[in-house]
C-alpha atoms as a PDB file:
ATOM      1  CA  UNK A   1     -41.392  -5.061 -76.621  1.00  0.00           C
ATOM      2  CA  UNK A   2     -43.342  -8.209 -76.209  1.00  0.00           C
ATOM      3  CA  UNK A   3     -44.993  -8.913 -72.981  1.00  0.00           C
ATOM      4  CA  UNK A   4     -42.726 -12.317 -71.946  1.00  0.00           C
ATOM      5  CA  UNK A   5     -39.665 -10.532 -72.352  1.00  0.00           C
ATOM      6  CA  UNK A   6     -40.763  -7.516 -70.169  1.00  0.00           C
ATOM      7  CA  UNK A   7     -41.789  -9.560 -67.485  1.00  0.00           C
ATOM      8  CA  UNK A   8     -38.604 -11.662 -68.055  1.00  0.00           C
ATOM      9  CA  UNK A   9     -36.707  -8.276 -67.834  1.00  0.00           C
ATOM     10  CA  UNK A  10     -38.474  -7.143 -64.644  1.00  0.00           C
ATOM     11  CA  UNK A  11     -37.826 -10.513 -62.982  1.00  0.00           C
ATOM     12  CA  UNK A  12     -33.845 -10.509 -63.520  1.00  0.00           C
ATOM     13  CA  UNK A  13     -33.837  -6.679 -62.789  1.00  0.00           C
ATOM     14  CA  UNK A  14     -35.662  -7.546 -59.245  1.00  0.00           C
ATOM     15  CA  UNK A  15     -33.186 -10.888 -58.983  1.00  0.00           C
ATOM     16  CA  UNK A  16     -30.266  -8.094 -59.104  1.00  0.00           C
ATOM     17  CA  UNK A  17     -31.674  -5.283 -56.691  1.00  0.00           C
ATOM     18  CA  UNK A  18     -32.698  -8.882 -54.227  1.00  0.00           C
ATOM     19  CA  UNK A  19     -29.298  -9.768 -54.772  1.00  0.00           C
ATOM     20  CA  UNK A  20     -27.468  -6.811 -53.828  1.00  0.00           C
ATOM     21  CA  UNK A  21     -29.568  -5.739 -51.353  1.00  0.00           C
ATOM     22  CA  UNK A  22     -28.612  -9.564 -49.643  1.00  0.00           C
ATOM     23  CA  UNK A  23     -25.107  -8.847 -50.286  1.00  0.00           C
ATOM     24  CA  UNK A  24     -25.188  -5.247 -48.869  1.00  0.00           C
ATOM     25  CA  UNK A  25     -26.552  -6.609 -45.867  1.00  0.00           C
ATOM     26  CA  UNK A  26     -23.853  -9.692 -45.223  1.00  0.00           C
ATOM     27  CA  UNK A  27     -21.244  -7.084 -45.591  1.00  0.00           C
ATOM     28  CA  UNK A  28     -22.690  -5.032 -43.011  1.00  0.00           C
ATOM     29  CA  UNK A  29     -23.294  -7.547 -40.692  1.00  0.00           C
ATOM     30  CA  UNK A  30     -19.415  -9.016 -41.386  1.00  0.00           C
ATOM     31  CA  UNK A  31     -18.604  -5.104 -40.741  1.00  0.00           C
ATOM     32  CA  UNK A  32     -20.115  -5.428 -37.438  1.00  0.00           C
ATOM     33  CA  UNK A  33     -18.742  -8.585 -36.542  1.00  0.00           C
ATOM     34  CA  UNK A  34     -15.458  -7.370 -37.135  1.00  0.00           C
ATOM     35  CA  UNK A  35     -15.508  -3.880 -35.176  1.00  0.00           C
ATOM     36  CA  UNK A  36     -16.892  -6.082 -32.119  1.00  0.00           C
ATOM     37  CA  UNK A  37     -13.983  -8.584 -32.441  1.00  0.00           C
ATOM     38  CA  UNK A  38     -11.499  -5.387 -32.213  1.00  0.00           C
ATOM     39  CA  UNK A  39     -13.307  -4.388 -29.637  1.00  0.00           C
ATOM     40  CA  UNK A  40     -13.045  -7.590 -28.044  1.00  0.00           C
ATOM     41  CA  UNK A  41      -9.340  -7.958 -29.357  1.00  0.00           C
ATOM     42  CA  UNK A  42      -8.237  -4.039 -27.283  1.00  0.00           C
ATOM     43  CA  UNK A  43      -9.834  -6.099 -24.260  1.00  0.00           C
ATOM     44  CA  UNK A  44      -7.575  -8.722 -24.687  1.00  0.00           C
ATOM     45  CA  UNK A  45      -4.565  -6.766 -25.379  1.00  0.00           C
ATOM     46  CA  UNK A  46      -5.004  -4.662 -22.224  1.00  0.00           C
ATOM     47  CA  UNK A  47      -5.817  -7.939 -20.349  1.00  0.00           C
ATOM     48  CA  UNK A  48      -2.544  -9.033 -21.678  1.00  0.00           C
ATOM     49  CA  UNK A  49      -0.419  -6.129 -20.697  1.00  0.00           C
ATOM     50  CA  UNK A  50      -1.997  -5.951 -17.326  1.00  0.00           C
ATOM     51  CA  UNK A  51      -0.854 -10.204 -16.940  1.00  0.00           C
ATOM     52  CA  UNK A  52       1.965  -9.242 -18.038  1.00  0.00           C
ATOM     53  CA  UNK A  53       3.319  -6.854 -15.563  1.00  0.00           C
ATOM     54  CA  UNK A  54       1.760  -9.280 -12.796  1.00  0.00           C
ATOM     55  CA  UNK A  55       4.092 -11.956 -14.162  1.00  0.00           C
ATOM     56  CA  UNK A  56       7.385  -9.456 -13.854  1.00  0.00           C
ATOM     57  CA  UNK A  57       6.185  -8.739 -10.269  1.00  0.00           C
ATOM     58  CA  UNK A  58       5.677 -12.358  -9.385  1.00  0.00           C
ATOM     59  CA  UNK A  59       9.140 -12.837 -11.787  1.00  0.00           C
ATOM     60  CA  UNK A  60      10.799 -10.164  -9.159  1.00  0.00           C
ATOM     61  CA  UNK A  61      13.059 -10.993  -6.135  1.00  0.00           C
ATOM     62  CA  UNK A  62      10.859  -9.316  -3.695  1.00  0.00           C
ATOM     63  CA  UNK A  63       7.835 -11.310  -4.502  1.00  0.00           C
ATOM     64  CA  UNK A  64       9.877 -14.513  -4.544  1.00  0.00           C
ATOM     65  CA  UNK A  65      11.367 -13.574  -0.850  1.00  0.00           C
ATOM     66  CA  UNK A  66       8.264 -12.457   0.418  1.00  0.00           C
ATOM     67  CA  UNK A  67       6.284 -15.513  -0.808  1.00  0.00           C
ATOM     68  CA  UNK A  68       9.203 -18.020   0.452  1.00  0.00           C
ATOM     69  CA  UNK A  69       9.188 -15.641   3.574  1.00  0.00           C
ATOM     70  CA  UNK A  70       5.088 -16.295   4.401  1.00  0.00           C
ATOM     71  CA  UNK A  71       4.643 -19.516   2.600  1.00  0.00           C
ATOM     72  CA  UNK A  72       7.523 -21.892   3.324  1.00  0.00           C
ATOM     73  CA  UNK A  73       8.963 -20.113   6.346  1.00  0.00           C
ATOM     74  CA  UNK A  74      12.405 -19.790   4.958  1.00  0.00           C
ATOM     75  CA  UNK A  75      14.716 -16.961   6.138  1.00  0.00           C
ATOM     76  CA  UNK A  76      17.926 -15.757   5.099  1.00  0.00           C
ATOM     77  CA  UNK A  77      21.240 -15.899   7.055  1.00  0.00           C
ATOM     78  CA  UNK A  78      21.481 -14.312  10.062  1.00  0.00           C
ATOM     79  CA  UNK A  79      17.685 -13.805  10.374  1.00  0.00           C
ATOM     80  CA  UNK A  80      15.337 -14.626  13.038  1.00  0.00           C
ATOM     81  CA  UNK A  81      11.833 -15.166  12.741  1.00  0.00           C
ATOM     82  CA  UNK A  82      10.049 -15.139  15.928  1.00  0.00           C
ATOM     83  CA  UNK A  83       6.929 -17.234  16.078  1.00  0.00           C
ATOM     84  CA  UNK A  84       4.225 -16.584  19.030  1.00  0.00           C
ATOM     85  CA  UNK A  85       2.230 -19.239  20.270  1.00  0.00           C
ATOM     86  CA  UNK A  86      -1.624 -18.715  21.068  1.00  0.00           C
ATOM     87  CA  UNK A  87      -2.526 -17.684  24.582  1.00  0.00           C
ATOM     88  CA  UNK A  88      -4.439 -20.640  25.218  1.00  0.00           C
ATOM     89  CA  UNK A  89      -1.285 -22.619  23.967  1.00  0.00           C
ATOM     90  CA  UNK A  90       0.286 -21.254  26.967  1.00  0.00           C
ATOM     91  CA  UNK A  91      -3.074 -22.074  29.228  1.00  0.00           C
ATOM     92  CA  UNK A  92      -3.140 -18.340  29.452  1.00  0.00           C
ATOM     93  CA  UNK A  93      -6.810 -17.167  29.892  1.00  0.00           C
ATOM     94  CA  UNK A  94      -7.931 -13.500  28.312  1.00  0.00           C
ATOM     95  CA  UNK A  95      -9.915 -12.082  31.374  1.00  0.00           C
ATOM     96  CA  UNK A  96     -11.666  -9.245  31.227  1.00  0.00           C
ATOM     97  CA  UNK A  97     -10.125  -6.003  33.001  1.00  0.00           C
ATOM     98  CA  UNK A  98     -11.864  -5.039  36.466  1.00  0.00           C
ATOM     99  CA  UNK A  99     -10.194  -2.418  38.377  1.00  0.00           C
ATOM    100  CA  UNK A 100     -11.391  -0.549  41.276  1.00  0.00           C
ATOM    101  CA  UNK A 101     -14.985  -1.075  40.360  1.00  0.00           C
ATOM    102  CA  UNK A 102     -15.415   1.037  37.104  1.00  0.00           C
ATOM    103  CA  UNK A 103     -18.017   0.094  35.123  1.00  0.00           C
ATOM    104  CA  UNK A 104     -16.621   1.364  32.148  1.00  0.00           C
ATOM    105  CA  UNK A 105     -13.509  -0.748  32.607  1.00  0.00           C
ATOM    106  CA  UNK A 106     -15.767  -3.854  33.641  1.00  0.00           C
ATOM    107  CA  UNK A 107     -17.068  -3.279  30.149  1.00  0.00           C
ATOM    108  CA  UNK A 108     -14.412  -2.914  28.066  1.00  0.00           C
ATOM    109  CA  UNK A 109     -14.149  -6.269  26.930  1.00  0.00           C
ATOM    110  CA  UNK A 110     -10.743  -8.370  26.921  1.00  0.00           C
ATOM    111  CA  UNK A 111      -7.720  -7.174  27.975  1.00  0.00           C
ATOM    112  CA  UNK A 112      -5.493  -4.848  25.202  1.00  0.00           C
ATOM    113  CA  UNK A 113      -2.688  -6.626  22.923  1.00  0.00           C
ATOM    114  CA  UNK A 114      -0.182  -5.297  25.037  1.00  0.00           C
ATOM    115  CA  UNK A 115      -1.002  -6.980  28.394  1.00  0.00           C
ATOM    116  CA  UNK A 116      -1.739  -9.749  26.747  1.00  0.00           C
ATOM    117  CA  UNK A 117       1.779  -9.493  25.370  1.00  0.00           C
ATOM    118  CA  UNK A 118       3.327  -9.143  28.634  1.00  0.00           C
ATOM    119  CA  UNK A 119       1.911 -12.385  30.217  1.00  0.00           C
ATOM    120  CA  UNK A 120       2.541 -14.032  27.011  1.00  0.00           C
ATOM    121  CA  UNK A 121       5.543 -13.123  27.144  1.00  0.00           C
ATOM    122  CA  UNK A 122       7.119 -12.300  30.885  1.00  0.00           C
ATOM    123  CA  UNK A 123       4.488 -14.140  33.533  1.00  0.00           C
ATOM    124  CA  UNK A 124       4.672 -18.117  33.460  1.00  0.00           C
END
């Protein structure tokens, strides 16, 4: 064989091997592309399914009374809703117990929930 053909030869032979090797690596890197979009895509689904039972629970009729319970203050027949008023609403002043001159008492701190029930409640 002549020389410019050999060299011609050996340039189109490393054209090909360039070539494929460029083509082997797209494909590998579309290959990873795509197992990180399923990836991404099982994320999603999960996401999805997890929405979608939130949506049946805020769909339900217990979320709907509960929320028009809290929210709008509605009730349904019959039912009472009692609403308390603040202590200072009242002019009712939380005082600290002091009994008998215990020290532990004196430092207790405000008086319990249940006193301060009662004069909410029964002392005007």
């Amino acid at each position: 064989m002549n020389r410019p053909a050999l060299i011609l030869l050996t340039l189109a032979a490393l054209g090909l091997v360039a070539y494929s090797i460029r083509s082997y690596l797209t494909v590998r890197s579309g290959e990873e592309d795509l197992e990180y979009l399923r990836q991404q895509v099982g994320q999603l689904q999960d996401k999805v399914t997890e929405q979608e039972g939130a949506l049946g629970y805020y769909r339900s009729p217990e979320f709907i009374y509960k929320e028009a319970l809290e929210q709008l203050g509605f009730t349904r027949p019959g039912e009472v809703i009692p609403v308390l008023k603040d202590l200072e609403d009242k002019g009712i002043k939380i005082e600290e117990e002091t009994s008998a001159g215990s020290s532990a008492l004196a430092a207790s701190g405000p008086l319990p929930y249940w006193k301060q029930w009662r004069t909410l409640f029964f002392e005007d």
